[in-house]
PDB file of N, CA and C in Angstrom:
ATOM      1  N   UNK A   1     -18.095 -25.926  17.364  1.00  0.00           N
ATOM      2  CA  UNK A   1     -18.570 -25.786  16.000  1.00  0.00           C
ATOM      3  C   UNK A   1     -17.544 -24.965  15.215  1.00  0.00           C
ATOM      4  N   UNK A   2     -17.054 -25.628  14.276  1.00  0.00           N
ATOM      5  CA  UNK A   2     -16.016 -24.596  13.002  1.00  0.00           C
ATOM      6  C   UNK A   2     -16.266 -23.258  12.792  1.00  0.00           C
ATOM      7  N   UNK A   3     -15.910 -22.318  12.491  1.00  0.00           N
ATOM      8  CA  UNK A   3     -15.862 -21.254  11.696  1.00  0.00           C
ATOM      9  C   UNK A   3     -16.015 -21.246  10.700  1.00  0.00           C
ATOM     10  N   UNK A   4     -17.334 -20.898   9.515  1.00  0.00           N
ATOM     11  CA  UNK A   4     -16.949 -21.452   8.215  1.00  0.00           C
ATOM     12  C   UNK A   4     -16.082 -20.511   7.416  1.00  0.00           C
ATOM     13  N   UNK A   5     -15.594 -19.470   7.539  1.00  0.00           N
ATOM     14  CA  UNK A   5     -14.701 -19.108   7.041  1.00  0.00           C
ATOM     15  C   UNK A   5     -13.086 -18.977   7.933  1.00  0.00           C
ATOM     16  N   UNK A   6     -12.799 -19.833   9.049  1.00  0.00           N
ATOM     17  CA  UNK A   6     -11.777 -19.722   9.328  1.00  0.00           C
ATOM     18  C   UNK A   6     -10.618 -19.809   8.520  1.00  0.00           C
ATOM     19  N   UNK A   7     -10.951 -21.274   7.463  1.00  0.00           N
ATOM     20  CA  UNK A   7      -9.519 -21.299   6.812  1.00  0.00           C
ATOM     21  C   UNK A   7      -9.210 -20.469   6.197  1.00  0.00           C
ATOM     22  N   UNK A   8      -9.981 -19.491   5.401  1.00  0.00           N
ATOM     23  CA  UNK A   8      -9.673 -17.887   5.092  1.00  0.00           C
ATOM     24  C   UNK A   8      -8.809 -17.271   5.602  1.00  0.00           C
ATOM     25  N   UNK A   9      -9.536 -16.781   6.782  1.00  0.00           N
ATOM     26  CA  UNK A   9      -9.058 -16.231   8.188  1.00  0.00           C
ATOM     27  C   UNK A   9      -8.042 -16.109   8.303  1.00  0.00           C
ATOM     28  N   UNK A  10      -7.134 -17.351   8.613  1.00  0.00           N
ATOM     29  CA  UNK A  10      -6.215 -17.927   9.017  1.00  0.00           C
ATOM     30  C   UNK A  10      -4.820 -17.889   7.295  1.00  0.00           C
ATOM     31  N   UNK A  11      -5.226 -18.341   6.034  1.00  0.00           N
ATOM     32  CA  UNK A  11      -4.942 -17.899   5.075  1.00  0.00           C
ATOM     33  C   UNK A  11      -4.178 -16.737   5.359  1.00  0.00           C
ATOM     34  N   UNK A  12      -4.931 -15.472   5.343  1.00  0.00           N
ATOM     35  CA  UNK A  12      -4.907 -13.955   5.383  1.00  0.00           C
ATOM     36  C   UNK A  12      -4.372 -14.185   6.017  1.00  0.00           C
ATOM     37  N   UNK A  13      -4.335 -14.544   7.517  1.00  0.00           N
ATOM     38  CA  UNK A  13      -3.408 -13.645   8.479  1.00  0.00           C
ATOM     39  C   UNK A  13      -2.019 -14.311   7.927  1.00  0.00           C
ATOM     40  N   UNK A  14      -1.608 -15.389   7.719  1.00  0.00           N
ATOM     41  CA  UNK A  14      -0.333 -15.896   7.236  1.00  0.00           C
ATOM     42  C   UNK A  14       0.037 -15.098   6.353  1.00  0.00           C
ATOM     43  N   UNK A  15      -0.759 -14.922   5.267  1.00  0.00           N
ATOM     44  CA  UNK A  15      -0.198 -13.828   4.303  1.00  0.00           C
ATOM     45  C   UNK A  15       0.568 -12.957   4.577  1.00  0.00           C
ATOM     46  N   UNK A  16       0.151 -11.851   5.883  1.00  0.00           N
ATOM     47  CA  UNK A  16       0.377 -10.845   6.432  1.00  0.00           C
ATOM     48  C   UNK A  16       1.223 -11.319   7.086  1.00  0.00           C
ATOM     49  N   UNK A  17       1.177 -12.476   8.051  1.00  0.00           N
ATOM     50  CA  UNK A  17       3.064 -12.169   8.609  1.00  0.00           C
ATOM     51  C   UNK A  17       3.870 -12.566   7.439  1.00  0.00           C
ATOM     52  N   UNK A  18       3.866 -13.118   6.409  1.00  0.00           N
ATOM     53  CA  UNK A  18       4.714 -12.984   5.612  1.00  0.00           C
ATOM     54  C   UNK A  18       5.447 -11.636   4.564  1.00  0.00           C
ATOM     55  N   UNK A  19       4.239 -10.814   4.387  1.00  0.00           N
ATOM     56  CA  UNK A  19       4.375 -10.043   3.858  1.00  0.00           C
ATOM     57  C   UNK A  19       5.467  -8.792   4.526  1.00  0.00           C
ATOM     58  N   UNK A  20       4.459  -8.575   6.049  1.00  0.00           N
ATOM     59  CA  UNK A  20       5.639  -7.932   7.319  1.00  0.00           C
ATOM     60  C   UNK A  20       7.264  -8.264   7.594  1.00  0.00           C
ATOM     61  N   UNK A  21       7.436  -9.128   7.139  1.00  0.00           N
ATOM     62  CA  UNK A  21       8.909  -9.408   7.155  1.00  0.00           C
ATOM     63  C   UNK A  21       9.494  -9.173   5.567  1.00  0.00           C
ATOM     64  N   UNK A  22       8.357  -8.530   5.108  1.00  0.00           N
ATOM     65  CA  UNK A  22       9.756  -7.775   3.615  1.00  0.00           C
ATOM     66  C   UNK A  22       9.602  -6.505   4.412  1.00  0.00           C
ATOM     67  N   UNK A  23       9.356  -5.336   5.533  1.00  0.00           N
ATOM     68  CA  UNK A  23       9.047  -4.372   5.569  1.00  0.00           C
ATOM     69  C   UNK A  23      10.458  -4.518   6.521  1.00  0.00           C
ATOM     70  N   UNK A  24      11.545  -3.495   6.095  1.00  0.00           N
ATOM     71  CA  UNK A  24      13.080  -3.766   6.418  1.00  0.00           C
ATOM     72  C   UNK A  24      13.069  -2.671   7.331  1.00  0.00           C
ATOM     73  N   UNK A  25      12.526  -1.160   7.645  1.00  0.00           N
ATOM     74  CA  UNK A  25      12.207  -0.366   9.147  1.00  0.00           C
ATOM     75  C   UNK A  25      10.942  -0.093   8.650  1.00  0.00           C
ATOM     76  N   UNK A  26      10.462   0.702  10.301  1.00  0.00           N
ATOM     77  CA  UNK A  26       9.086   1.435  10.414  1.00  0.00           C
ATOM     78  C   UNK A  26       9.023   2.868   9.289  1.00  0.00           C
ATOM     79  N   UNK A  27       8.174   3.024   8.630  1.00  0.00           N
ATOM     80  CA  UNK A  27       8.009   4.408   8.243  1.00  0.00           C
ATOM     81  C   UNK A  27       7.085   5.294   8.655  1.00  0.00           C
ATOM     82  N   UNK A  28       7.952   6.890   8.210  1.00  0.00           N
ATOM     83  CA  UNK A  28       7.552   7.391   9.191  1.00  0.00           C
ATOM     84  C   UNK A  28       6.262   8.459   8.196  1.00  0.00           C
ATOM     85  N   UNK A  29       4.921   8.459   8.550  1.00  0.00           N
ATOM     86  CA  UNK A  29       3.607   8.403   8.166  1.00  0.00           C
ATOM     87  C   UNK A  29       4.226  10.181   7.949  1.00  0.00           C
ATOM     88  N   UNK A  30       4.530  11.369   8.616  1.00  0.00           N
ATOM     89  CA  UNK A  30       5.002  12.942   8.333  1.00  0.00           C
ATOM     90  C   UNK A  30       5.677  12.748   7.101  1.00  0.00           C
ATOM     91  N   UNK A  31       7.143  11.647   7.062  1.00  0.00           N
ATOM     92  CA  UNK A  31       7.316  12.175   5.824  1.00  0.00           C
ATOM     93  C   UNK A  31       6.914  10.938   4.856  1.00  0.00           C
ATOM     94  N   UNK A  32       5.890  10.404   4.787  1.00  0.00           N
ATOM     95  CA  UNK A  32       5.569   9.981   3.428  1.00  0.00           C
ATOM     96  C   UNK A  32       4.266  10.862   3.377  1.00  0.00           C
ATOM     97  N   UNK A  33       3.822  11.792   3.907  1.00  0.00           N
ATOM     98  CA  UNK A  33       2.747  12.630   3.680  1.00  0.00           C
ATOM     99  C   UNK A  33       3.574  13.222   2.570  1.00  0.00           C
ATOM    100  N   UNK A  34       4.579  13.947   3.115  1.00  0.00           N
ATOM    101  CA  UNK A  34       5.309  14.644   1.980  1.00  0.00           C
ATOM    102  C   UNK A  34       6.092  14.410   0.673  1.00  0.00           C
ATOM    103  N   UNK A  35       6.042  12.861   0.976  1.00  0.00           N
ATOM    104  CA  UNK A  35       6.675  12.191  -0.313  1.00  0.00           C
ATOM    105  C   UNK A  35       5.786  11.701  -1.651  1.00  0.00           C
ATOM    106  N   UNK A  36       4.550  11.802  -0.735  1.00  0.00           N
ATOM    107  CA  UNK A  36       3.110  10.996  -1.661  1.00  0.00           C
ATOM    108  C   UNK A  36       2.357  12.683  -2.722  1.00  0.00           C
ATOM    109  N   UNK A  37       3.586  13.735  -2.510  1.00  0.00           N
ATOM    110  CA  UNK A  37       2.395  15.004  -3.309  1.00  0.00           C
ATOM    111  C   UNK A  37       2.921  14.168  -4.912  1.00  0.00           C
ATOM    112  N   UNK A  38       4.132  13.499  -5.093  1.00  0.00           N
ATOM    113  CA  UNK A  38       4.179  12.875  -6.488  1.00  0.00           C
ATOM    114  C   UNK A  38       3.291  11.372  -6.720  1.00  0.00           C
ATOM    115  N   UNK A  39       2.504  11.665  -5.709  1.00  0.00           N
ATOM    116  CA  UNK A  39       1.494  10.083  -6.020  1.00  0.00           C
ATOM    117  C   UNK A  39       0.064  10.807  -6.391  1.00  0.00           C
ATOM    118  N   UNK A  40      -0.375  12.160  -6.092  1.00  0.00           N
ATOM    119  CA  UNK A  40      -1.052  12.636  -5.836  1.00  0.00           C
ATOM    120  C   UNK A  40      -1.916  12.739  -7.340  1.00  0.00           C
ATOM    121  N   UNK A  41      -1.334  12.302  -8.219  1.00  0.00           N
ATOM    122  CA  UNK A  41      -2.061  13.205  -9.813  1.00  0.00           C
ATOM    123  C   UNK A  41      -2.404  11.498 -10.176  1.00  0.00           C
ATOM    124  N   UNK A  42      -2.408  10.616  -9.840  1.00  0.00           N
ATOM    125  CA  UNK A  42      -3.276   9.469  -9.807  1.00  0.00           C
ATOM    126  C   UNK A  42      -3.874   9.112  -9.137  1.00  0.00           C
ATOM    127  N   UNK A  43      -3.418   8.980  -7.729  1.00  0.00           N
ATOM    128  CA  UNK A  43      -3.940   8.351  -6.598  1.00  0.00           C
ATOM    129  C   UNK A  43      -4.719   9.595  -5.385  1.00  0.00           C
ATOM    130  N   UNK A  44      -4.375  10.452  -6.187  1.00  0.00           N
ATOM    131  CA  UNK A  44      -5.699  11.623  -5.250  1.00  0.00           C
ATOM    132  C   UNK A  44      -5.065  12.194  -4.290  1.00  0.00           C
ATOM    133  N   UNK A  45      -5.299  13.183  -4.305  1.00  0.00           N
ATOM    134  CA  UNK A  45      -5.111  13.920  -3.031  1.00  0.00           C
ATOM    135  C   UNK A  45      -5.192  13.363  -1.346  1.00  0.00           C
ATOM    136  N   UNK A  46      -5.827  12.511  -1.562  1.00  0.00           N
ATOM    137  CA  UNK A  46      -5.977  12.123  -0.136  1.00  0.00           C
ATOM    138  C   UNK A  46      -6.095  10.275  -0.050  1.00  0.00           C
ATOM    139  N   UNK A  47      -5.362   9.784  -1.057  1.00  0.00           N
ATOM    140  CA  UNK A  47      -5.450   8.529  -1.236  1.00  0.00           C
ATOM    141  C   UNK A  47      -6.587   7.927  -1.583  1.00  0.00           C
ATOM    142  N   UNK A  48      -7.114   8.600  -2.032  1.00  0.00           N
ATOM    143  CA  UNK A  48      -8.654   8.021  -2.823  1.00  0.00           C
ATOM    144  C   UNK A  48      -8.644   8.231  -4.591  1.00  0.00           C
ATOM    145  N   UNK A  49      -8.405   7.373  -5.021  1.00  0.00           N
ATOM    146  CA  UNK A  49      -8.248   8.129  -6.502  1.00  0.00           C
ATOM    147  C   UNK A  49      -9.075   8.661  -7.181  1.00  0.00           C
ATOM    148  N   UNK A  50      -9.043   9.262  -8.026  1.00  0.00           N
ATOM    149  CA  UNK A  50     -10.169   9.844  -9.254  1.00  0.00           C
ATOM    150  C   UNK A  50     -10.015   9.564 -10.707  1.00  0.00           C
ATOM    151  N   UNK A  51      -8.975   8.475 -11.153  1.00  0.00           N
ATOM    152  CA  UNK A  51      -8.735   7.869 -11.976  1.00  0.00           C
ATOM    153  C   UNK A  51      -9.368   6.554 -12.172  1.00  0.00           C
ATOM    154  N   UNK A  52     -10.047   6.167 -13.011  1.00  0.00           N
ATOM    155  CA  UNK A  52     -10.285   4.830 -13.174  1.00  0.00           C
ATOM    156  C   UNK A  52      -9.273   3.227 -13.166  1.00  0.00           C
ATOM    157  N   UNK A  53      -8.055   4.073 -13.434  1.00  0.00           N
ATOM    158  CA  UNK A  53      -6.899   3.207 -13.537  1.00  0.00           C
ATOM    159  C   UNK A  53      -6.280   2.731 -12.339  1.00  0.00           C
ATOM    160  N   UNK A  54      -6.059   3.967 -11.502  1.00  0.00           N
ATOM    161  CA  UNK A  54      -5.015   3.827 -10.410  1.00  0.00           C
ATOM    162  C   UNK A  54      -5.925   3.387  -9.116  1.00  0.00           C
ATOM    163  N   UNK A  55      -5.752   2.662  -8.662  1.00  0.00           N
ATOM    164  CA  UNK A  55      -6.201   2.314  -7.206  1.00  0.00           C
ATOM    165  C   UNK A  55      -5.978   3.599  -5.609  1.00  0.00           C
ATOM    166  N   UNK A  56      -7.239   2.814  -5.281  1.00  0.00           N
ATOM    167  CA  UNK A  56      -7.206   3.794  -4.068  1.00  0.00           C
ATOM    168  C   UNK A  56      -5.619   3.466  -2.806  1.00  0.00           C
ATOM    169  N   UNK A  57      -5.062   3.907  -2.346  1.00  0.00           N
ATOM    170  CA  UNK A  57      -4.259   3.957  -1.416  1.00  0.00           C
ATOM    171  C   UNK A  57      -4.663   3.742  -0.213  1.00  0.00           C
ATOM    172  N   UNK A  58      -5.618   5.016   0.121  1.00  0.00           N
ATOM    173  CA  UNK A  58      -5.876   5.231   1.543  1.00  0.00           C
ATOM    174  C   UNK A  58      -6.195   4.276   1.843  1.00  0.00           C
ATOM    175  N   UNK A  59      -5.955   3.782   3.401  1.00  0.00           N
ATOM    176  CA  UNK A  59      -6.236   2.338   4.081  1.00  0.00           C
ATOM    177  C   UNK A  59      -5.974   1.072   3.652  1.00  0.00           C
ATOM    178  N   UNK A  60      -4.977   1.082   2.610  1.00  0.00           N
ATOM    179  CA  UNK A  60      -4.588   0.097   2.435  1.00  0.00           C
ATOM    180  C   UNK A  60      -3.232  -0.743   3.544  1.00  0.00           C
ATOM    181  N   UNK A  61      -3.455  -1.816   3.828  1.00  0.00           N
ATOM    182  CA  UNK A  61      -2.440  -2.681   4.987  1.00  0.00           C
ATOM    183  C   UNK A  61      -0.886  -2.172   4.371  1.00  0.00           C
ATOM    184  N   UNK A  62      -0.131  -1.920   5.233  1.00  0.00           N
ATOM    185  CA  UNK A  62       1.330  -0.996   5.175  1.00  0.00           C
ATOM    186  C   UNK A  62       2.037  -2.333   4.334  1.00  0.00           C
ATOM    187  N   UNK A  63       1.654  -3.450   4.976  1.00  0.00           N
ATOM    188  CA  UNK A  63       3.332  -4.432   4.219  1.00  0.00           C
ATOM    189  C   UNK A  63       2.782  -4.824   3.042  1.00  0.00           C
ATOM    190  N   UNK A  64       1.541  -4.722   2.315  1.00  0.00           N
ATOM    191  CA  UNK A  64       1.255  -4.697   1.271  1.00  0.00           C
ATOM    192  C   UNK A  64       1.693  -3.402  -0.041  1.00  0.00           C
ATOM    193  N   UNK A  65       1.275  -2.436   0.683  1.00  0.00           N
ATOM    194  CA  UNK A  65       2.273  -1.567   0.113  1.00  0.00           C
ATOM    195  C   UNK A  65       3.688  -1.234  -0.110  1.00  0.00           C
ATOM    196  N   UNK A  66       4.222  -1.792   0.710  1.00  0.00           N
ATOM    197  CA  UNK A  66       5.826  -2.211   0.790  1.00  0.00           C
ATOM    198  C   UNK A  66       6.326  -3.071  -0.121  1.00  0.00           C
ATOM    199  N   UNK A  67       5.213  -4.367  -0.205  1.00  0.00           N
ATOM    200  CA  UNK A  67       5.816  -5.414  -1.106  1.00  0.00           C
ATOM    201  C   UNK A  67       4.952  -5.067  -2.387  1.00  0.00           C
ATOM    202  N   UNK A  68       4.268  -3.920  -2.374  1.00  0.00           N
ATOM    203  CA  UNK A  68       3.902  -3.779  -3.870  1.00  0.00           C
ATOM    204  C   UNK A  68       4.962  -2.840  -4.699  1.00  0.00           C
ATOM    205  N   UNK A  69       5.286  -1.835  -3.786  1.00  0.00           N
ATOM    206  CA  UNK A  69       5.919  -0.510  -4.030  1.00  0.00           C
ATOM    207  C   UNK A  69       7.705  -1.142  -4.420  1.00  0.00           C
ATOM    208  N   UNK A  70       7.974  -1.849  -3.778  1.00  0.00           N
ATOM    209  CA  UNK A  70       9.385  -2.919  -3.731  1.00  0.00           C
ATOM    210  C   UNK A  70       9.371  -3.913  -5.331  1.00  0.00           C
ATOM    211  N   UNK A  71       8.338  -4.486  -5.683  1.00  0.00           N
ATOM    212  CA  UNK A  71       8.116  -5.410  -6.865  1.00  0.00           C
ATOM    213  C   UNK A  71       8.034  -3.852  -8.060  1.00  0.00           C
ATOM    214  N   UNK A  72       7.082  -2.929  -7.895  1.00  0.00           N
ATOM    215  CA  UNK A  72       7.115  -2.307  -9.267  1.00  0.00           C
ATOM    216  C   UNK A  72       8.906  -1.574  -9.575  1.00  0.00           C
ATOM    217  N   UNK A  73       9.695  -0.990  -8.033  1.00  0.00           N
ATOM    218  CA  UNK A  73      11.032  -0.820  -8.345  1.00  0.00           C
ATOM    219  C   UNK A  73      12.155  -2.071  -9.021  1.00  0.00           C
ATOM    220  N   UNK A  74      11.350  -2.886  -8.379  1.00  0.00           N
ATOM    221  CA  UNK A  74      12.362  -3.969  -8.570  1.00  0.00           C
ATOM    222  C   UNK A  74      12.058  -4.581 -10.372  1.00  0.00           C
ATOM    223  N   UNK A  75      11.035  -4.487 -10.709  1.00  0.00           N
ATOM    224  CA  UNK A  75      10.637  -4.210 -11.735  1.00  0.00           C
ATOM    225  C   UNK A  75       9.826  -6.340 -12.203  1.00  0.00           C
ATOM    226  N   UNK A  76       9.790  -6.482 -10.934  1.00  0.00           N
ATOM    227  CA  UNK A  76       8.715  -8.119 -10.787  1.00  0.00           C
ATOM    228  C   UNK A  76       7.333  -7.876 -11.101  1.00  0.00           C
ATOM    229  N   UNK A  77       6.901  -6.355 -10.623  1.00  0.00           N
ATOM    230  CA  UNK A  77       5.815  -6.221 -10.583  1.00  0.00           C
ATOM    231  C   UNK A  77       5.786  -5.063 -11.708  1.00  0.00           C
ATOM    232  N   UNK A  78       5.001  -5.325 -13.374  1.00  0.00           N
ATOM    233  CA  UNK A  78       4.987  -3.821 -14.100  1.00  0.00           C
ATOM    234  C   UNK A  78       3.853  -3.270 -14.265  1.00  0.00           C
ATOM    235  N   UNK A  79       3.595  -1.932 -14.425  1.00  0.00           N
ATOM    236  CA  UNK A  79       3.175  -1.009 -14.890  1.00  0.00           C
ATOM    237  C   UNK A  79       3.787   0.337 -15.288  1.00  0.00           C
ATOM    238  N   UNK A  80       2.695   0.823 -16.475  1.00  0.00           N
ATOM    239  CA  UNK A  80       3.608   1.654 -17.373  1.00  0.00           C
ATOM    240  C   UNK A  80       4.341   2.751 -16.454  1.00  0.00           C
ATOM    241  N   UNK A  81       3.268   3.150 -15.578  1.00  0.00           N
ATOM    242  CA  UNK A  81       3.857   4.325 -14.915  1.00  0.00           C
ATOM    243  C   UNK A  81       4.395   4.107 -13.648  1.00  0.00           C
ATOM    244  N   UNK A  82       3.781   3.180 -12.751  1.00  0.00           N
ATOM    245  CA  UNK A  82       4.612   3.124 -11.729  1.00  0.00           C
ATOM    246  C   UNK A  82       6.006   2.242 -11.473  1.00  0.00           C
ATOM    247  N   UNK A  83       6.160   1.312 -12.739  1.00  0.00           N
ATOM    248  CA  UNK A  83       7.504   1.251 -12.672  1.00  0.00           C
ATOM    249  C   UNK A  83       8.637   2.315 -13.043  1.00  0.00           C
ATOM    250  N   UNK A  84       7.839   3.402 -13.845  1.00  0.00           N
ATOM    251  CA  UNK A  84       9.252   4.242 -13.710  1.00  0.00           C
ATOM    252  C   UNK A  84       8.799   5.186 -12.593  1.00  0.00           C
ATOM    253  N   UNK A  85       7.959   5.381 -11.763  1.00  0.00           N
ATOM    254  CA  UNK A  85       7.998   6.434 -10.612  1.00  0.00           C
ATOM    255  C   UNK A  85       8.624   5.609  -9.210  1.00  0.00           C
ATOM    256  N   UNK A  86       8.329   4.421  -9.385  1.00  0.00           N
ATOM    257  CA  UNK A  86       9.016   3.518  -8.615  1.00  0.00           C
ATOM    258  C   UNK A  86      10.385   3.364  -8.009  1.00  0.00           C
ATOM    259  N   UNK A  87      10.843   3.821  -9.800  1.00  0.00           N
ATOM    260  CA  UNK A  87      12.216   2.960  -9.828  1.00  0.00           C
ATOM    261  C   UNK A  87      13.467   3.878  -8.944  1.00  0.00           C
ATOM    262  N   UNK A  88      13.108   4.554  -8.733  1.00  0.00           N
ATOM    263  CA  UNK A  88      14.331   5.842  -7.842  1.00  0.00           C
ATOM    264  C   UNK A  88      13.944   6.027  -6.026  1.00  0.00           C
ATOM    265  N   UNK A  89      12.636   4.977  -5.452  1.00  0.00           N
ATOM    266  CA  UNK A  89      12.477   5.451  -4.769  1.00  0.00           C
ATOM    267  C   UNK A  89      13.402   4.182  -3.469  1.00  0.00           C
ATOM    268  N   UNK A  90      13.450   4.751  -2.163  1.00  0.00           N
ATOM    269  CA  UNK A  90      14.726   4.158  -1.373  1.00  0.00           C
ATOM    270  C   UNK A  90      13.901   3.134  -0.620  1.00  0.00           C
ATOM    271  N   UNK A  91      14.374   2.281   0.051  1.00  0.00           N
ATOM    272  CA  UNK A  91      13.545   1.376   1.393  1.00  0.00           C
ATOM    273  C   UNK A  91      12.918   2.430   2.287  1.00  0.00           C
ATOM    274  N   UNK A  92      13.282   3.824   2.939  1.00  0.00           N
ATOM    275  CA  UNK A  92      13.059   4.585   3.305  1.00  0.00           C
ATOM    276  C   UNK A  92      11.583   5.304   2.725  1.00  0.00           C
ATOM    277  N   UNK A  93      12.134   5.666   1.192  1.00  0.00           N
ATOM    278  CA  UNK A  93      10.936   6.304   1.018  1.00  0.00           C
ATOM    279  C   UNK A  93       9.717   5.203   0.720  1.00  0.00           C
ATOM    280  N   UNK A  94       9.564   4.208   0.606  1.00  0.00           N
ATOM    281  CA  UNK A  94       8.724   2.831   0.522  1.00  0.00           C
ATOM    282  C   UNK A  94       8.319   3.029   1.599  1.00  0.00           C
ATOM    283  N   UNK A  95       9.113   3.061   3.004  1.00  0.00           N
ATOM    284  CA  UNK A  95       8.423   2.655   4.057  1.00  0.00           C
ATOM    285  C   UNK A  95       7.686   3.543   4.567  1.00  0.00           C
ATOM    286  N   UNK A  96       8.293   4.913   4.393  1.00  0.00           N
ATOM    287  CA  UNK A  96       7.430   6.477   4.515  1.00  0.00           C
ATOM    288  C   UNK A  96       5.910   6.494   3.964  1.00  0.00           C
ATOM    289  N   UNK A  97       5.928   6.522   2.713  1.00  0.00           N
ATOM    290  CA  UNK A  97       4.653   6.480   1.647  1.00  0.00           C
ATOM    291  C   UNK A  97       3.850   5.175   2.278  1.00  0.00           C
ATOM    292  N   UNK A  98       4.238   4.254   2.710  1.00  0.00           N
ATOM    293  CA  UNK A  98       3.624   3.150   3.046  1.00  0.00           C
ATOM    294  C   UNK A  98       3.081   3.290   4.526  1.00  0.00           C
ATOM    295  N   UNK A  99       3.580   3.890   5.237  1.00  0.00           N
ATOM    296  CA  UNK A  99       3.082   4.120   6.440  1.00  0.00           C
ATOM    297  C   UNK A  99       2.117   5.356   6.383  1.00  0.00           C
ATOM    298  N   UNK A 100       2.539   6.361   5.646  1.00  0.00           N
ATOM    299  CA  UNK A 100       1.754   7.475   5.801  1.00  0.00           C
ATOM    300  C   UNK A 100       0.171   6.774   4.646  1.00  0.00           C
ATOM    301  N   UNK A 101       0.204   6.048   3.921  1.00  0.00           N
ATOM    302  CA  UNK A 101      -1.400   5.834   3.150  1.00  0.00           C
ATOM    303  C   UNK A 101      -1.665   4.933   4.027  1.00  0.00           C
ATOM    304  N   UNK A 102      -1.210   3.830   4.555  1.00  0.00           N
ATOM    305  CA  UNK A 102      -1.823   2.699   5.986  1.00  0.00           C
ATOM    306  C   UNK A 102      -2.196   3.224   6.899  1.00  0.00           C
ATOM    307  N   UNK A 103      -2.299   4.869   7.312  1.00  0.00           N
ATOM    308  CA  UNK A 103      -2.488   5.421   8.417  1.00  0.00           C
ATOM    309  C   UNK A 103      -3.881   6.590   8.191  1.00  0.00           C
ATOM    310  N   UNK A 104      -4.080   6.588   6.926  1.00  0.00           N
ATOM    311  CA  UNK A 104      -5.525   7.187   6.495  1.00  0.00           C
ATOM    312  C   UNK A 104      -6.292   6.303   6.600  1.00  0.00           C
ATOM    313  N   UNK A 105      -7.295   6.751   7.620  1.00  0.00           N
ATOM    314  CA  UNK A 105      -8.923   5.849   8.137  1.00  0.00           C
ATOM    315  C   UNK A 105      -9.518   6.218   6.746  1.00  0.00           C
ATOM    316  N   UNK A 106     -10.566   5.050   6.589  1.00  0.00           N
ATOM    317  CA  UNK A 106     -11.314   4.794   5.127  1.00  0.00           C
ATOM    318  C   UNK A 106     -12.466   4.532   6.292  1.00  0.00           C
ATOM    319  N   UNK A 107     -13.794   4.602   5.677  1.00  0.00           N
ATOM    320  CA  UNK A 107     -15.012   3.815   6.340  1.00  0.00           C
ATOM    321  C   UNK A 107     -15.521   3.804   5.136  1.00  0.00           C
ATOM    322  N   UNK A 108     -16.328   2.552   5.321  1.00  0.00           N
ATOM    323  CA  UNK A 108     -16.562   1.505   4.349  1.00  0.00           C
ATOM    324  C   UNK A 108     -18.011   1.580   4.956  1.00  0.00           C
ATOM    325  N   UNK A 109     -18.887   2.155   4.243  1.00  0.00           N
ATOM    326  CA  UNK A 109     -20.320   1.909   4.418  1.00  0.00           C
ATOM    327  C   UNK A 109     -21.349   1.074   3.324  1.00  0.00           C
ATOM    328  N   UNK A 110     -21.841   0.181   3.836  1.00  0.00           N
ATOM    329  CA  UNK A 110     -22.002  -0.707   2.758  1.00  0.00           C
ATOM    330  C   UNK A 110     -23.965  -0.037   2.004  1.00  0.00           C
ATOM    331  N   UNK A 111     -24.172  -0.574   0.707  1.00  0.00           N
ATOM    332  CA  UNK A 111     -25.259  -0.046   0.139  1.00  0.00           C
ATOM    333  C   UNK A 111     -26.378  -0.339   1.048  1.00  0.00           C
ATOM    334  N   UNK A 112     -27.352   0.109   1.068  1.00  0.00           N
ATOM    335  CA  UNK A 112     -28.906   0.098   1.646  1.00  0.00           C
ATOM    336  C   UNK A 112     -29.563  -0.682   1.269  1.00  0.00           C
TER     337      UNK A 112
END
């Protein structure tokens, strides 16, 4: 019997190996802790935001952040502010910041 949402499934995961092959090394989760205190006045202290604007971080999939963080430098992807906080940062520090918010557990408890 099918899966009725396999072709989803299967969708997504393609996505994701595609996305993993823009991610050019591993980063290292210590120092994008320390690279993310300039992400911190949108995206929260702990990758949860408190802005209505800016999206949450924490737990978000690493090569998504890579190929988001890569498009606003590269300037494919705009916004007002994170294309210019973007625009100075290295493959290094992408992969840092990207590993260190992919590595904060989120739990997701759904309503009652």
């Amino acid at each position: 019997m099918p899966l009725p949402h396999a072709p989803l499934a299967l969708a997504c995961l393609a996505g994701l190996a595609l996305l993993a092959g823009t991610a050019a090394q591993a980063g290292d989760a210590a120092a994008g802790r320390k690279k993310a205190v300039a992400c911190q006045a949108c995206h929260g202290l702990d990758g949860i935001s408190k802005l209505p604007d800016a999206p949450n971080l924490a737990g978000q999939v690493e090569p998504y952040l890579i190929k988001a963080l890569g498009e606003f430098r590269s300037g494919t992807r705009r916004n007002e502010v994170m294309s210019v906080a973007a625009k100075d940062l290295t493959d290094a520090d992408i992969a840092d910041l990207a590993a260190y918010y992919s590595a904060i557990e989120v739990e997701v408890v759904p309503p009652s």
